[in-house]
Protein backbone atom coordinates (compact mmCIF):
# COMPACT_ATOMS: atom_id res chain seq x y z
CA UNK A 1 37.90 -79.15 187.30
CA UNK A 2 35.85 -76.67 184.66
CA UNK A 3 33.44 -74.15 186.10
CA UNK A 4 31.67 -75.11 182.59
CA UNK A 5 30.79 -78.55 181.26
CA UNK A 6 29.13 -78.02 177.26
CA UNK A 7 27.61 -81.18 176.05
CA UNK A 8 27.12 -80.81 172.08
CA UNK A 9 29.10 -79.42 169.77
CA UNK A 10 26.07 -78.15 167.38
CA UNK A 11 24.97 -74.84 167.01
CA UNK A 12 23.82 -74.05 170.56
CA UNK A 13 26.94 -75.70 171.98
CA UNK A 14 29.26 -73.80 170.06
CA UNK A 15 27.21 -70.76 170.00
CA UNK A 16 27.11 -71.74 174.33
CA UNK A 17 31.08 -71.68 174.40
CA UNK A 18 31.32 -68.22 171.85
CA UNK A 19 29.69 -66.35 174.98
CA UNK A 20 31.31 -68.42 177.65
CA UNK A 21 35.00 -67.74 176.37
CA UNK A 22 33.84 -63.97 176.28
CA UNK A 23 32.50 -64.13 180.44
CA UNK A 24 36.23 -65.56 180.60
CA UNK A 25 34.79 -68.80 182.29
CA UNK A 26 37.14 -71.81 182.25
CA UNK A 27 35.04 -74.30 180.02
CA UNK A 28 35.30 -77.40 177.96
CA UNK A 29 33.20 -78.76 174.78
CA UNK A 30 32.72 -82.64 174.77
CA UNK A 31 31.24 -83.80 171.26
CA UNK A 32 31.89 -84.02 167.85
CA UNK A 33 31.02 -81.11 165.41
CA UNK A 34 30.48 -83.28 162.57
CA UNK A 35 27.96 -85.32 164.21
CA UNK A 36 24.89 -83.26 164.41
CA UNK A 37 22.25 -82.22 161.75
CA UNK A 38 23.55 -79.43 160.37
CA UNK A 39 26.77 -80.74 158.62
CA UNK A 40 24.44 -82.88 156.79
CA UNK A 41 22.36 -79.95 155.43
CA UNK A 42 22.76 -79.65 151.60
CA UNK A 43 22.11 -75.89 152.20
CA UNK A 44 21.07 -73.22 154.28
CA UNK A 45 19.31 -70.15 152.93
CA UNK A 46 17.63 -68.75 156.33
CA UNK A 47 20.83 -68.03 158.33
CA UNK A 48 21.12 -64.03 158.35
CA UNK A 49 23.77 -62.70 156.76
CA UNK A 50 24.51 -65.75 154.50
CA UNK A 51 22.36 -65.93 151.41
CA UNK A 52 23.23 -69.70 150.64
CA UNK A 53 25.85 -71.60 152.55
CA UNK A 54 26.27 -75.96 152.90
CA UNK A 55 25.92 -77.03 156.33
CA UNK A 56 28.99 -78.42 157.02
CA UNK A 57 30.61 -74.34 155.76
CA UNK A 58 28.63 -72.98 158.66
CA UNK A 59 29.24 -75.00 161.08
CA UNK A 60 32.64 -74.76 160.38
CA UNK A 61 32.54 -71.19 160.52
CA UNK A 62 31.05 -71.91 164.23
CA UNK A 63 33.66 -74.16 165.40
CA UNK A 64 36.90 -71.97 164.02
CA UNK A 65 35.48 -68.85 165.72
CA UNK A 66 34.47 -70.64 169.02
CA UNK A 67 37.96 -72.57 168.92
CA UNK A 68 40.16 -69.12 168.12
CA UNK A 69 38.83 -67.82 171.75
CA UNK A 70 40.32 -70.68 172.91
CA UNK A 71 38.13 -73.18 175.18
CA UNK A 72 38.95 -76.97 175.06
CA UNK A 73 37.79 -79.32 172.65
CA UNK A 74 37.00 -82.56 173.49
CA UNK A 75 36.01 -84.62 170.28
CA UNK A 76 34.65 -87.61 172.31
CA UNK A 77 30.81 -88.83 173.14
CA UNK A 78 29.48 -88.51 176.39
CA UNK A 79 28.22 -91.98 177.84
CA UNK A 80 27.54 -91.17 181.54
CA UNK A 81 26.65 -87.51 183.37
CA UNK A 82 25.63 -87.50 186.60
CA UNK A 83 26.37 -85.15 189.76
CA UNK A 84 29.71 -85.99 191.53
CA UNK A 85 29.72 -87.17 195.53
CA UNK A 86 32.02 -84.20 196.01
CA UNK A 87 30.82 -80.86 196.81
CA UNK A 88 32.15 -77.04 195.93
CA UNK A 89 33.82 -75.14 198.88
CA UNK A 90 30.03 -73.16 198.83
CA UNK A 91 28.18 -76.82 199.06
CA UNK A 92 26.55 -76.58 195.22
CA UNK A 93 26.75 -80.08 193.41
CA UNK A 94 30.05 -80.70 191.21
CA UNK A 95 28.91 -82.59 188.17
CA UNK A 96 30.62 -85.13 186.46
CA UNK A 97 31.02 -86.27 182.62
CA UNK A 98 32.48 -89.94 181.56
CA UNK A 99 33.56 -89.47 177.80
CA UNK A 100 34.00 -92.59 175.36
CA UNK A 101 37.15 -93.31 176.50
CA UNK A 102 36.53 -93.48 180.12
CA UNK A 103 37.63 -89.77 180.86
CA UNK A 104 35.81 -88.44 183.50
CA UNK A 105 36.00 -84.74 183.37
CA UNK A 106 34.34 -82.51 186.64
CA UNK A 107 32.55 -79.56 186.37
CA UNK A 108 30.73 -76.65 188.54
CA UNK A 109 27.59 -76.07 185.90
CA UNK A 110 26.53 -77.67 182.52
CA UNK A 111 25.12 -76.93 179.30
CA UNK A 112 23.31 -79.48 177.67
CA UNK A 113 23.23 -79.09 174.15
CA UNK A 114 22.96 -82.67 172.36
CA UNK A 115 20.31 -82.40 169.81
CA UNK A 116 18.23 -84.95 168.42
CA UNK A 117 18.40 -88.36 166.69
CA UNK A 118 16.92 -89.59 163.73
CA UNK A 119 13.28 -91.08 164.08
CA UNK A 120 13.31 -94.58 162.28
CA UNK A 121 10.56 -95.78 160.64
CA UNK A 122 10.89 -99.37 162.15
CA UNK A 123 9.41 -101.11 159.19
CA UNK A 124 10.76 -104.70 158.13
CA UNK A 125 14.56 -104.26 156.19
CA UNK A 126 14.90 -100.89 157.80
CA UNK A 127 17.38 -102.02 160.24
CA UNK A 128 19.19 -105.28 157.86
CA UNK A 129 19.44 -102.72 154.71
CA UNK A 130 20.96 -99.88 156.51
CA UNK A 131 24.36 -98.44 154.74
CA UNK A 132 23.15 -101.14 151.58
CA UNK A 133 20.57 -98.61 150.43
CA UNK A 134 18.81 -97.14 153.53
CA UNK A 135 20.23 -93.68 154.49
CA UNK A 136 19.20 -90.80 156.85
CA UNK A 137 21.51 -88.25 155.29
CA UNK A 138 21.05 -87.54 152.02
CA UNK A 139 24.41 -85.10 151.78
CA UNK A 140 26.36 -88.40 153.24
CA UNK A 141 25.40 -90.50 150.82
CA UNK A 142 23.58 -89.00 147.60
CA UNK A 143 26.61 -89.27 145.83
CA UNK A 144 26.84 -93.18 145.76
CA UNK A 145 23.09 -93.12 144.15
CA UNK A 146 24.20 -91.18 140.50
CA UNK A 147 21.92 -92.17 137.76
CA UNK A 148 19.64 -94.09 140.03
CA UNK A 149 16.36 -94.06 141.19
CA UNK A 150 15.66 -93.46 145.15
CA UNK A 151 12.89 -92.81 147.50
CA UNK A 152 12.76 -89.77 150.63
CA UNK A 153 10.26 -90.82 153.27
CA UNK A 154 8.37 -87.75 154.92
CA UNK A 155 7.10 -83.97 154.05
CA UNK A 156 9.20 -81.39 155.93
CA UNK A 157 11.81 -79.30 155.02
CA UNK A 158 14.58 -81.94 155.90
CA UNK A 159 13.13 -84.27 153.29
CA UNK A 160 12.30 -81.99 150.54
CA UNK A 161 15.52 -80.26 150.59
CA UNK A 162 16.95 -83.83 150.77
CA UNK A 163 14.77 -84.69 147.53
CA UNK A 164 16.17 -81.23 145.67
CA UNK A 165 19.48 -82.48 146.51
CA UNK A 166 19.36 -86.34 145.24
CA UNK A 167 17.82 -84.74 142.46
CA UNK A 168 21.09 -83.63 141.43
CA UNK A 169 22.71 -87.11 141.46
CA UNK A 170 19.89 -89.30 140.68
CA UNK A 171 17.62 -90.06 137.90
CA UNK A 172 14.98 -90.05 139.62
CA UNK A 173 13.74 -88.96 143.32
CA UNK A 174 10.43 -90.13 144.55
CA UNK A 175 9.20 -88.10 147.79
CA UNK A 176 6.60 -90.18 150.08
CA UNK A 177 4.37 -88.29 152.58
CA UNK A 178 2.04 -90.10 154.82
CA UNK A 179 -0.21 -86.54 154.55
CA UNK A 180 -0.73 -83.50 152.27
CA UNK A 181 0.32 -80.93 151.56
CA UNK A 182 3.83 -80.91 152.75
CA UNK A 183 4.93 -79.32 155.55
CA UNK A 184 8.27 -77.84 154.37
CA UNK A 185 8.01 -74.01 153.38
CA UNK A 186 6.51 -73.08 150.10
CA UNK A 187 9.51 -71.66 148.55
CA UNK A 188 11.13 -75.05 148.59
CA UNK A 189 7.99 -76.93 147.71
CA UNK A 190 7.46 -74.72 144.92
CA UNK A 191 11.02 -75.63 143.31
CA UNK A 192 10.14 -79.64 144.09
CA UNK A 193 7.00 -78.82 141.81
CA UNK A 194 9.31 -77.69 139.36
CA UNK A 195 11.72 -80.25 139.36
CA UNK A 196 11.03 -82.93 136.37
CA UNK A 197 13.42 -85.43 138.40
CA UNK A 198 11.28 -85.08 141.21
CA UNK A 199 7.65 -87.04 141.76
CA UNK A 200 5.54 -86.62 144.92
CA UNK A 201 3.36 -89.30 146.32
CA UNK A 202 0.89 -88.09 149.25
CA UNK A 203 -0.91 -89.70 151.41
CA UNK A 204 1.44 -92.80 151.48
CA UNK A 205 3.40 -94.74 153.63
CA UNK A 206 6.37 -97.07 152.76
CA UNK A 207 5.55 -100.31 154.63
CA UNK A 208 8.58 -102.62 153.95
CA UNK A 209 12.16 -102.14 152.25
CA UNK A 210 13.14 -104.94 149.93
CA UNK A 211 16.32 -106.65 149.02
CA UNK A 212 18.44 -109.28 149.56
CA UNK A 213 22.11 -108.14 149.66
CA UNK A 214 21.20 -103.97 149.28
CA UNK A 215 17.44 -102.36 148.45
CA UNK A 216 15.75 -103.46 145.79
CA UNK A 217 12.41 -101.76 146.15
CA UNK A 218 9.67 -100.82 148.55
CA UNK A 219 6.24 -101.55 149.47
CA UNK A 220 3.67 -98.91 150.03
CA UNK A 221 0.07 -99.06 151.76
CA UNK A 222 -1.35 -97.38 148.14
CA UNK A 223 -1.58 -98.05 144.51
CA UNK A 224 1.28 -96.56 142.73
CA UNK A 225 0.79 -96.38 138.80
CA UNK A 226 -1.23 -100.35 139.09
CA UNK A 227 1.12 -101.76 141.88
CA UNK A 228 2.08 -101.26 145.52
CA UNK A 229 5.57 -102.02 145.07
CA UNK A 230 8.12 -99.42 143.75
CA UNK A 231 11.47 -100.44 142.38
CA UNK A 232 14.53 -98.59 143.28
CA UNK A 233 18.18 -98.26 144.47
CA UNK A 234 17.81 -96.29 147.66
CA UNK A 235 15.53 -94.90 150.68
CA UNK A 236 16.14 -91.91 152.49
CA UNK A 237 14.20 -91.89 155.68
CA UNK A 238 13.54 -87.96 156.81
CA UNK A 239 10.63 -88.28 159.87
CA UNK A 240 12.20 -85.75 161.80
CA UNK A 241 13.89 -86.41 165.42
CA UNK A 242 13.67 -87.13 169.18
CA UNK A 243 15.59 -85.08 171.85
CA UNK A 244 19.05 -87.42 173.36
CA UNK A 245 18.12 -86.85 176.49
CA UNK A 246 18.49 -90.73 177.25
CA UNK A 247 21.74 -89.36 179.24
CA UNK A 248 20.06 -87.73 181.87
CA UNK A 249 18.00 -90.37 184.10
CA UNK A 250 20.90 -89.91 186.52
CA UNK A 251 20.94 -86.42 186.84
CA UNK A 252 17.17 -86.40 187.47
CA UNK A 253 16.72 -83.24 184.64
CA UNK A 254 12.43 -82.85 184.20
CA UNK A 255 12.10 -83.97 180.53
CA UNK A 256 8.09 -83.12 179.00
CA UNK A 257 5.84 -85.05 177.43
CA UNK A 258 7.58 -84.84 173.59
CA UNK A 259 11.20 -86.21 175.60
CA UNK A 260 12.78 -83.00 175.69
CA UNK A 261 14.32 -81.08 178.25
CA UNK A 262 12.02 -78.39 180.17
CA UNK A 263 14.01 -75.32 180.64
CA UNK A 264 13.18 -71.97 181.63
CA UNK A 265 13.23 -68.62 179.87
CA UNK A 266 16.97 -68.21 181.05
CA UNK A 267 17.72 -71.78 179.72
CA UNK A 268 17.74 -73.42 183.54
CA UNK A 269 16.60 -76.41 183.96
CA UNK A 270 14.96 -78.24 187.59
CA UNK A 271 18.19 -78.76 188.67
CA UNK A 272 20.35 -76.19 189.96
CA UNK A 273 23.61 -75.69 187.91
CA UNK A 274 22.36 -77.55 184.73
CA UNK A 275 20.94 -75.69 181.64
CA UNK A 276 19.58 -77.07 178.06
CA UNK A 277 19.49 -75.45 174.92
CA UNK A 278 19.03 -75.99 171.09
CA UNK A 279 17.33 -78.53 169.66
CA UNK A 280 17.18 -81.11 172.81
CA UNK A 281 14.84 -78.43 174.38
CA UNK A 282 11.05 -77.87 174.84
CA UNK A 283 11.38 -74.13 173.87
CA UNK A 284 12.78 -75.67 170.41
CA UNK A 285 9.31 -77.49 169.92
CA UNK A 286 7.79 -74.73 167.74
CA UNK A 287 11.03 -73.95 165.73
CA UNK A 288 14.25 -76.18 165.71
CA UNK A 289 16.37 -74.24 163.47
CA UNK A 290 19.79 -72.84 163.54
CA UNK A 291 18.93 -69.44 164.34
CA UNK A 292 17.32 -70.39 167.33
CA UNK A 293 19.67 -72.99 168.33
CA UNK A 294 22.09 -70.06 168.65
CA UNK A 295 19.84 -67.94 170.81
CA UNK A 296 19.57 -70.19 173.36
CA UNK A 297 22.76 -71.24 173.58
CA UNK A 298 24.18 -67.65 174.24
CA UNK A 299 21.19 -67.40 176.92
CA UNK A 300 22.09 -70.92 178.68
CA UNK A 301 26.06 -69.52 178.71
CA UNK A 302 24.84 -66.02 180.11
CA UNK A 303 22.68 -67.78 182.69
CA UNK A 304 25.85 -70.35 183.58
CA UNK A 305 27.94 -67.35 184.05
CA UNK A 306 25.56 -65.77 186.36
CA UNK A 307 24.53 -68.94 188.81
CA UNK A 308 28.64 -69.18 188.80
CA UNK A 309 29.32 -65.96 189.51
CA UNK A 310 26.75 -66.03 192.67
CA UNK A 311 29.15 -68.86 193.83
């Protein structure tokens, strides 16, 4: 039995279990740290403190501090949460979390901090070219694409930092946006501008991925230089993400109208004893980013350790 359940080990998880080893409450992190977003970042230059560092350094540097204070990890997925029939000695809900190999693990409060998943773009040869050309993580799998010609589908900051880094291993990088301008920020649009190995197409969406055995091109609802069809080795698909909250029917957490948990300023959510933060949340709608990933999950901890201290 934990008085602390954290679900996601992402930035507001492990920035969740930082504060809750400091309150001294008995806690346990259930995820993997590799799994989330920010490992796959080719680099972060808006994180205070570090001018430039990969993804996968700083969350690294988030895990090794959050681990020396010494919580439990628990590298598994989560595949059932719900509230336990048993009661605590004050009659407040015990809660209870079924890992991926059938560990169930009991808790007084939660934290739910499990992010997003990548938006598809569920277009024919999406789903049968997957790992044969089609990626969502461009620092996964850039690499395998040297010398060769790929596409990034969508205009935010994901994709066009995605499209500076292919840039580096392929010949060429075409970045497809159903809108203009872009909607990353202008520092890093301005460096896509000035990238010769980089070649935006606006207004455009990719309609079909083509190949037999691995992609072979793609087909786009505009004219591109006399055709519709563009020939290529690769397609990164960067549309952004939607909260994986599909956990929580059980638990009977409010979710709003965008899928993501409703929480409160102090990171509580409808029910009592479960809180939310990071990127899975509605107060993340106007800004998922590390920094405030962080933020709330040092408020959802501070709020856990209060509703458990009021027994």
């Amino acid at each position: 039995m934990y008085d602390l359940i954290i679900l996601g080990a992402g930035p507001a998880g492990l920035a969740a279990s930082i504060y809750a080893s400091r309150y001294k409450i008995n806690h346990a992190v259930v995820g993997n740290v590799f799994d989330g977003s920010v490992p796959k970042a080719h680099m972060i230059e808006n994180w205070p403190g570090e001018r430039s560092i990969t993804g996968s350094e700083l969350i690294m540097k988030f895990y090794n501090h959050a681990k020396e204070l010494g919580n439990e990890f628990i590298s598994e997925e989560a595949v059932e949460i719900n509230k336990s029939p048993k009661k605590t000695d004050t009659g407040r809900d015990i809660f209870f979390v079924r890992t991926s190999s059938n560990k169930i693990l009991e808790s007084k409060s939660l934290i739910i901090a499990l992010g997003t998943k990548h938006k598809k773009l569920n277009i024919p040869g999406e789903e049968k070219l997957l790992g044969k050309g089609v990626s969502y993580c461009a620092v996964c799998d850039g690499a395998f694409f040297k010398g060769k010609t790929v596409a990034v589908v969508g205009g935010s900051n994901a994709a066009a930092m995605s499209a500076t880094m292919l840039s580096e291993h392929a010949k060429k990088v075409f970045l497809i946006y159903r809108g203009k301008p872009l909607r990353c920020e202008p520092i890093v649009e301005e460096r896509l501008e000035e990238n010769p190995s980089v070649e935006i197409i606006y207004n455009t969406n990719v309609i079909k991925v083509e190949g037999s055995t691995k992609v072979e091109s793609i087909e786009i609802d505009s004219v591109h230089e006399g055709s519709n069809i563009i020939k290529l080795d690769g397609v990164f698909i960067e549309i952004g993400a939607v909260p994986s909250t599909s956990l929580l029917k059980e638990l009977n957490v409010e979710i709003d109208e965008s899928s993501c948990i409703r929480i409160s300023a102090d990171g509580s959510t409808n029910v009592k004893g479960v809180f939310a933060a990071g990127d899975i949340t509605n107060a993340s709608n106007s800004l998922r980013q590390v920094v405030t990933a962080v933020s709330e999950g040092a408020i959802s901890a501070t709020s856990a350790y209060k509703y458990l201290k009021e027994g």
